[in-house]
PDB file of N, CA and C in Angstrom:
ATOM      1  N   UNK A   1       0.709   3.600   2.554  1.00  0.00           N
ATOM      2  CA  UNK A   1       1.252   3.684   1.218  1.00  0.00           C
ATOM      3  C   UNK A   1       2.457   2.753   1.064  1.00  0.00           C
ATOM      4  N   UNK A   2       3.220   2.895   2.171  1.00  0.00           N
ATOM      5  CA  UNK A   2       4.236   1.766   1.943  1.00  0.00           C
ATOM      6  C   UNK A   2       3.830   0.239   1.989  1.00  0.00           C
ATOM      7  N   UNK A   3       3.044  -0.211   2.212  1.00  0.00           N
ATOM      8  CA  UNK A   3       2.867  -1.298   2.015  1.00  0.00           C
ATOM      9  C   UNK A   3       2.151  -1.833   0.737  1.00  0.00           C
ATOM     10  N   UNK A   4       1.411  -0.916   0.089  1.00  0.00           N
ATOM     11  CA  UNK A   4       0.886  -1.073  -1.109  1.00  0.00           C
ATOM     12  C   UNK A   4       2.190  -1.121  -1.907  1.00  0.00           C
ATOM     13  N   UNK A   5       3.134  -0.551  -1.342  1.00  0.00           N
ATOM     14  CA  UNK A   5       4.304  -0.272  -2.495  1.00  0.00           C
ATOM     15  C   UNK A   5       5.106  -1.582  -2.149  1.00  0.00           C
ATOM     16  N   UNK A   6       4.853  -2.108  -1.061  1.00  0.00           N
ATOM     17  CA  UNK A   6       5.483  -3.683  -0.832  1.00  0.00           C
ATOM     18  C   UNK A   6       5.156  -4.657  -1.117  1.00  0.00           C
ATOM     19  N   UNK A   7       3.847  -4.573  -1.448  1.00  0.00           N
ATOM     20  CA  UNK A   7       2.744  -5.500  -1.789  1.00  0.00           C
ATOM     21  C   UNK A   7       3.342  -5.776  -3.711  1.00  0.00           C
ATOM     22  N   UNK A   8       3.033  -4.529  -4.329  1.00  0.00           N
ATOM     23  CA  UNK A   8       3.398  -4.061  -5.634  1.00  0.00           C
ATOM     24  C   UNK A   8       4.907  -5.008  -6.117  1.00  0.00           C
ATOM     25  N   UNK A   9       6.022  -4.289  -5.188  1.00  0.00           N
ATOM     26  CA  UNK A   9       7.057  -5.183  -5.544  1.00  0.00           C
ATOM     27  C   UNK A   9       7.042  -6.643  -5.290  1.00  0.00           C
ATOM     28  N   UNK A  10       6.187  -7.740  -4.242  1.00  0.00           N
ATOM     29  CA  UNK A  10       6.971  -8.253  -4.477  1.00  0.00           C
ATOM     30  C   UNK A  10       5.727  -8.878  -5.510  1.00  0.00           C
ATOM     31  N   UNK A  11       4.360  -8.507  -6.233  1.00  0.00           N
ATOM     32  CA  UNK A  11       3.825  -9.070  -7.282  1.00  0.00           C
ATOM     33  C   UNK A  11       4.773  -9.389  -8.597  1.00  0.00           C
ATOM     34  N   UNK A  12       5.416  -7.911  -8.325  1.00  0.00           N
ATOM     35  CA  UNK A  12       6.532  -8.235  -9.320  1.00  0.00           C
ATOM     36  C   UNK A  12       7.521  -9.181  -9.591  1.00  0.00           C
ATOM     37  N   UNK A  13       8.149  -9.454  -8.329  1.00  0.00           N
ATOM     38  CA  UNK A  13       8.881 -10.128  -8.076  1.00  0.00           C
ATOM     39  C   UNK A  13       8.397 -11.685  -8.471  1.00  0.00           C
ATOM     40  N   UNK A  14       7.231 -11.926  -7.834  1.00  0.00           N
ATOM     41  CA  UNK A  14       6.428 -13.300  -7.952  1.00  0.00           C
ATOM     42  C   UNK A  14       6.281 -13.857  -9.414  1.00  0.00           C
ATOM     43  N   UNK A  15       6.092 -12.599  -9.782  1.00  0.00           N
ATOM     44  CA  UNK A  15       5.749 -12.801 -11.549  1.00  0.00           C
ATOM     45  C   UNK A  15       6.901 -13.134 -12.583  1.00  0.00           C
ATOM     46  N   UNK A  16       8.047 -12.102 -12.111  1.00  0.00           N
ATOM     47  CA  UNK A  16       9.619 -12.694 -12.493  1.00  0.00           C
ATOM     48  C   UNK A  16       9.721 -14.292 -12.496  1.00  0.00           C
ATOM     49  N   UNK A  17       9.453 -14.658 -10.883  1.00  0.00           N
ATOM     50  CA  UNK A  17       9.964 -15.920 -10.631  1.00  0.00           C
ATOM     51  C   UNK A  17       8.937 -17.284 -11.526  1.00  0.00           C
ATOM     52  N   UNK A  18       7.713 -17.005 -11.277  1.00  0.00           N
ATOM     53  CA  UNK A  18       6.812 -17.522 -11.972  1.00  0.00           C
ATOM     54  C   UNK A  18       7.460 -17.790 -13.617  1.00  0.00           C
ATOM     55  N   UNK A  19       7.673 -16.462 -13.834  1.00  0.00           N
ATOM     56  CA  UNK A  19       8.041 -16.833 -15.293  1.00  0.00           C
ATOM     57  C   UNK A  19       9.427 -17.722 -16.130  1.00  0.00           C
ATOM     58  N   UNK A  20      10.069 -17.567 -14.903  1.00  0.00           N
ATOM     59  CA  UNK A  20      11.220 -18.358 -14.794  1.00  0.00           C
ATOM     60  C   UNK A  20      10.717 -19.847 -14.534  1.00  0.00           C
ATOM     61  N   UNK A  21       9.995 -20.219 -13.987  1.00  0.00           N
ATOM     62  CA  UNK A  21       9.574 -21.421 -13.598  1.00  0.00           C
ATOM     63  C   UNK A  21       9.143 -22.078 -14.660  1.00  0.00           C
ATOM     64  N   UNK A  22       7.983 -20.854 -15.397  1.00  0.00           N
ATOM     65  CA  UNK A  22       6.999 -21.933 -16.811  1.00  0.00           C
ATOM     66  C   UNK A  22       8.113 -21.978 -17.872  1.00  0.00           C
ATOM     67  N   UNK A  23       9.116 -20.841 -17.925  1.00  0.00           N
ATOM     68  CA  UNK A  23      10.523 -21.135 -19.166  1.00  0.00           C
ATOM     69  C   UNK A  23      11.546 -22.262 -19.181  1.00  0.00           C
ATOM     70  N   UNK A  24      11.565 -22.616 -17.656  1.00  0.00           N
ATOM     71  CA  UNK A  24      11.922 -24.256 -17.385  1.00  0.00           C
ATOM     72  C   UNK A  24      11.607 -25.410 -17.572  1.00  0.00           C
ATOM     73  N   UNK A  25       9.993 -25.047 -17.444  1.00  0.00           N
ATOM     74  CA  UNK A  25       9.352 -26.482 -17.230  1.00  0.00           C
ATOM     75  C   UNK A  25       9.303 -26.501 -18.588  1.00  0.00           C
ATOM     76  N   UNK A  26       8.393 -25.699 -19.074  1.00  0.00           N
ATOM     77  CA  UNK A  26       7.360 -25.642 -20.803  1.00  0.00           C
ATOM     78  C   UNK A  26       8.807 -25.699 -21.762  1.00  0.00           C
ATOM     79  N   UNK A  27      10.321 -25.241 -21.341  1.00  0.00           N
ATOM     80  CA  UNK A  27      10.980 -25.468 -22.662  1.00  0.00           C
ATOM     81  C   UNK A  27      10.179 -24.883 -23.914  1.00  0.00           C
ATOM     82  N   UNK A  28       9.694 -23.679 -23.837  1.00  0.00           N
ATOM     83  CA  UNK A  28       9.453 -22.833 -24.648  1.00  0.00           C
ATOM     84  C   UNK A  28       8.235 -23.248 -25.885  1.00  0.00           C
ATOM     85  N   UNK A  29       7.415 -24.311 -25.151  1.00  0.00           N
ATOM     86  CA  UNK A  29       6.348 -24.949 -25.729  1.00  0.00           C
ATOM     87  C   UNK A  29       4.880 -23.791 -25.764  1.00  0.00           C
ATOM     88  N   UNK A  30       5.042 -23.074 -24.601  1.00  0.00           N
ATOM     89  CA  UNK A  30       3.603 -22.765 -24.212  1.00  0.00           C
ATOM     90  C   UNK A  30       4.092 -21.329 -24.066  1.00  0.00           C
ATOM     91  N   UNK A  31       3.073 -20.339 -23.990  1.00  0.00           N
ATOM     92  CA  UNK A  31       2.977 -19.001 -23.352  1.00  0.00           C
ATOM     93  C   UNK A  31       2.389 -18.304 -22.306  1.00  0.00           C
ATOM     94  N   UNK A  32       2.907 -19.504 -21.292  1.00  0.00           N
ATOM     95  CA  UNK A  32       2.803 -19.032 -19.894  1.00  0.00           C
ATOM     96  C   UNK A  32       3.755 -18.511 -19.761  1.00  0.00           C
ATOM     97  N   UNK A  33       5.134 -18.055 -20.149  1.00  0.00           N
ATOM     98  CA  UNK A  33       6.368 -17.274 -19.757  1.00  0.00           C
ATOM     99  C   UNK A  33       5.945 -15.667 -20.125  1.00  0.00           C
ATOM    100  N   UNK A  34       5.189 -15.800 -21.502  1.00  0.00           N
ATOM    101  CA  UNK A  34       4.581 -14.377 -22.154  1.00  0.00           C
ATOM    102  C   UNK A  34       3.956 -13.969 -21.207  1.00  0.00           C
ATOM    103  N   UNK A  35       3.032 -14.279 -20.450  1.00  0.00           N
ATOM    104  CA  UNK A  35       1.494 -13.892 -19.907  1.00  0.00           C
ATOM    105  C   UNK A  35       2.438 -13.144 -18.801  1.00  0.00           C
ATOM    106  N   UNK A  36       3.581 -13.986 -18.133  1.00  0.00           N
ATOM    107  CA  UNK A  36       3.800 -14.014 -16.775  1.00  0.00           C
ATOM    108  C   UNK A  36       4.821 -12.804 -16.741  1.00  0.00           C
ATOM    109  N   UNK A  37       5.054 -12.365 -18.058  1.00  0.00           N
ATOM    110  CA  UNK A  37       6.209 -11.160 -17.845  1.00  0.00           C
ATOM    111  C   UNK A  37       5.506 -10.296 -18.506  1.00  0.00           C
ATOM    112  N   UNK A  38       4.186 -10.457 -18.996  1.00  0.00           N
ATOM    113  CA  UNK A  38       3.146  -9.827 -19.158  1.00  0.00           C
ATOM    114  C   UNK A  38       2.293  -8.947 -18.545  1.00  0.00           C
ATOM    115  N   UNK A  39       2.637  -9.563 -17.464  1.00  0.00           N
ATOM    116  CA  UNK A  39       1.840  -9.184 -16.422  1.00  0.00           C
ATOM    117  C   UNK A  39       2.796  -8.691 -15.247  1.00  0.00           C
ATOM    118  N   UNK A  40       3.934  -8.866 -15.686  1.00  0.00           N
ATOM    119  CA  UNK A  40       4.998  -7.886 -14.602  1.00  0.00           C
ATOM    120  C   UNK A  40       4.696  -6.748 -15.064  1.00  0.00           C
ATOM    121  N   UNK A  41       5.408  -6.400 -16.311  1.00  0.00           N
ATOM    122  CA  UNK A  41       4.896  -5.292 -16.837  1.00  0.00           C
ATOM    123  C   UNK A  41       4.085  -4.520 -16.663  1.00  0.00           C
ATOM    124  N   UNK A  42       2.798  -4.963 -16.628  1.00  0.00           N
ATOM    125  CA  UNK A  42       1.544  -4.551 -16.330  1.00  0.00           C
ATOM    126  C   UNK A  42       1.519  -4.167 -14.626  1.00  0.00           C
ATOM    127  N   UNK A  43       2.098  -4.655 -13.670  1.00  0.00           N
ATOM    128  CA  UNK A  43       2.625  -4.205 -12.632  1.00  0.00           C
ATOM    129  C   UNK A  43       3.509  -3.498 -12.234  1.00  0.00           C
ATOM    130  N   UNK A  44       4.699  -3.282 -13.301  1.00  0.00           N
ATOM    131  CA  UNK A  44       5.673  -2.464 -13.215  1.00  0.00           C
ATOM    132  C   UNK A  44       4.993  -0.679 -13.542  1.00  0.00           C
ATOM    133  N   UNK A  45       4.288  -1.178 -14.300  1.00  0.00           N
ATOM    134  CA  UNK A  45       3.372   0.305 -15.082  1.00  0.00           C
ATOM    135  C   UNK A  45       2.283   0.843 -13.771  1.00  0.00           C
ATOM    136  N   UNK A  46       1.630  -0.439 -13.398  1.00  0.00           N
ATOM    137  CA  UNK A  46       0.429   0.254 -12.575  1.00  0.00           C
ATOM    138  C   UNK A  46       1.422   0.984 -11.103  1.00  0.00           C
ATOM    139  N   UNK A  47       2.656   0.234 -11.119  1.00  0.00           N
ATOM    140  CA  UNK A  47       3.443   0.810  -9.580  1.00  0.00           C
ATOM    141  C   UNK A  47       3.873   2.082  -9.813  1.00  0.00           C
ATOM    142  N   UNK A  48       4.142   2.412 -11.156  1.00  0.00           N
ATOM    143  CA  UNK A  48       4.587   3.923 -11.532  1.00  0.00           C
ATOM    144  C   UNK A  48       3.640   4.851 -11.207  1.00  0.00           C
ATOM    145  N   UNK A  49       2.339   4.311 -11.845  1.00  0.00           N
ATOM    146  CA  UNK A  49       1.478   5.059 -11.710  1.00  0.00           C
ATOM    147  C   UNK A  49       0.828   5.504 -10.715  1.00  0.00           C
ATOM    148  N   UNK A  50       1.050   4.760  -9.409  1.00  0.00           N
ATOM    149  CA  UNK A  50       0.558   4.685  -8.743  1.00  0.00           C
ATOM    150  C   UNK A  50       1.477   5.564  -7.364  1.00  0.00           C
ATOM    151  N   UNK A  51       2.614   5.465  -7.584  1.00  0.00           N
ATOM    152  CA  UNK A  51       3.424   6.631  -7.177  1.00  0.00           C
ATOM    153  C   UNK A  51       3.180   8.121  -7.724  1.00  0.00           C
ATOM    154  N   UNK A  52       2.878   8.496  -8.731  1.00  0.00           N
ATOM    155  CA  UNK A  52       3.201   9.494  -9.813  1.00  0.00           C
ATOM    156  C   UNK A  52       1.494   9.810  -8.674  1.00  0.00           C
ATOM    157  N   UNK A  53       0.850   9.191  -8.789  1.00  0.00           N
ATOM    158  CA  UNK A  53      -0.490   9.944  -8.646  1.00  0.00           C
ATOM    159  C   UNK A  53      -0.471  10.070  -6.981  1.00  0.00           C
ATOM    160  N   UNK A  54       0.288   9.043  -6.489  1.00  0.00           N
ATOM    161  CA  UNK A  54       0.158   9.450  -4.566  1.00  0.00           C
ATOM    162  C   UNK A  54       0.940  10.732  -4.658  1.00  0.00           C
ATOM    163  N   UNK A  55       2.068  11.454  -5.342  1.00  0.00           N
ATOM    164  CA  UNK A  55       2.987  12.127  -5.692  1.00  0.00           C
ATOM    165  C   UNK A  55       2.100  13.628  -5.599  1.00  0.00           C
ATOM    166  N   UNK A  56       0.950  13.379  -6.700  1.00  0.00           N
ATOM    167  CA  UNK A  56       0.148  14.202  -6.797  1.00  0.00           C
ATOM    168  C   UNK A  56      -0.673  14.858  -5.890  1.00  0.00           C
ATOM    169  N   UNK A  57      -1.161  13.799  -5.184  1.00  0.00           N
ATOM    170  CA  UNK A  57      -2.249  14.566  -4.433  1.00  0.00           C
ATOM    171  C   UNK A  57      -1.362  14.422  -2.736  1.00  0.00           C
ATOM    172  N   UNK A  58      -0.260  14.248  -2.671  1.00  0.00           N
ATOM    173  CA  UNK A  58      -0.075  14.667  -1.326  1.00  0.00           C
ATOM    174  C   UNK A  58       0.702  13.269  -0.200  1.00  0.00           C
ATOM    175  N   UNK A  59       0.662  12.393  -0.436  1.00  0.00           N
ATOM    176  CA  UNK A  59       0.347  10.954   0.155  1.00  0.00           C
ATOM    177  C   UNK A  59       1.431  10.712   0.606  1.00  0.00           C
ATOM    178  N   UNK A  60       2.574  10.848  -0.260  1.00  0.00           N
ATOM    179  CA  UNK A  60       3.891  10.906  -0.419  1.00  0.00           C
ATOM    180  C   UNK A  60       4.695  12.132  -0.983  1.00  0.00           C
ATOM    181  N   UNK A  61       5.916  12.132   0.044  1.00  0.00           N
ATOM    182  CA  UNK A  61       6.718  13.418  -0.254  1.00  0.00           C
ATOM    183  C   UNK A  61       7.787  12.934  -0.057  1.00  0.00           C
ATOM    184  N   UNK A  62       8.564  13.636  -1.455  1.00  0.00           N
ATOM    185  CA  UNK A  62       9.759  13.334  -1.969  1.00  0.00           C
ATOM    186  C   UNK A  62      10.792  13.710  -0.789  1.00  0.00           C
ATOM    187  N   UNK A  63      12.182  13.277  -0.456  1.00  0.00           N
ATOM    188  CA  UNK A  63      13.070  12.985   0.349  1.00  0.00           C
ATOM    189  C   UNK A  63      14.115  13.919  -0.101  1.00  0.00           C
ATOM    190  N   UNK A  64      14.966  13.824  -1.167  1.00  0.00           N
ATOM    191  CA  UNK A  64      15.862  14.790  -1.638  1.00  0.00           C
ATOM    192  C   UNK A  64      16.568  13.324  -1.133  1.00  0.00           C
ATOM    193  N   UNK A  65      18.238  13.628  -1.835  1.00  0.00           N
ATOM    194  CA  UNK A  65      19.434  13.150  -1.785  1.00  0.00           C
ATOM    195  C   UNK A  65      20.018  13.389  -0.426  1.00  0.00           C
ATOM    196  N   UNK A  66      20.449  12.424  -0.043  1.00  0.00           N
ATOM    197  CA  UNK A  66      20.784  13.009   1.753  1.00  0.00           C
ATOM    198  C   UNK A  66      22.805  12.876   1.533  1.00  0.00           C
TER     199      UNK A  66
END
């Protein structure tokens, strides 16, 4: 599970940077910056979900505040 959850961040991460890249180059010509934070999003959502439901059935267990 942790590595799916490592995997997850750094798509995210990739997609940040990506989008930073086409907002440089394109100078706000094109909507490759849309797609690309588009699609973080869309990763930020599926990583929630995807906790919330390992959450559910057992996979992962919560830690408490130490």
């Amino acid at each position: 599970m942790k590595i799916i959850v490592a995997i997850a961040f750094l798509l995210i991460f990739l997609s940040l940077g990506s989008a930073l890249v086409y907002l440089m180059r394109d100078k706000g010509k094109s909507n490759r910056t849309v797609k690309a934070l588009a699609f973080r999003v869309g990763f930020s959502i599926s990583l929630f979900l995807l906790i919330l439901v390992a959450h559910h059935f057992g996979l992962i267990q919560p830690t408490g505040i130490r």
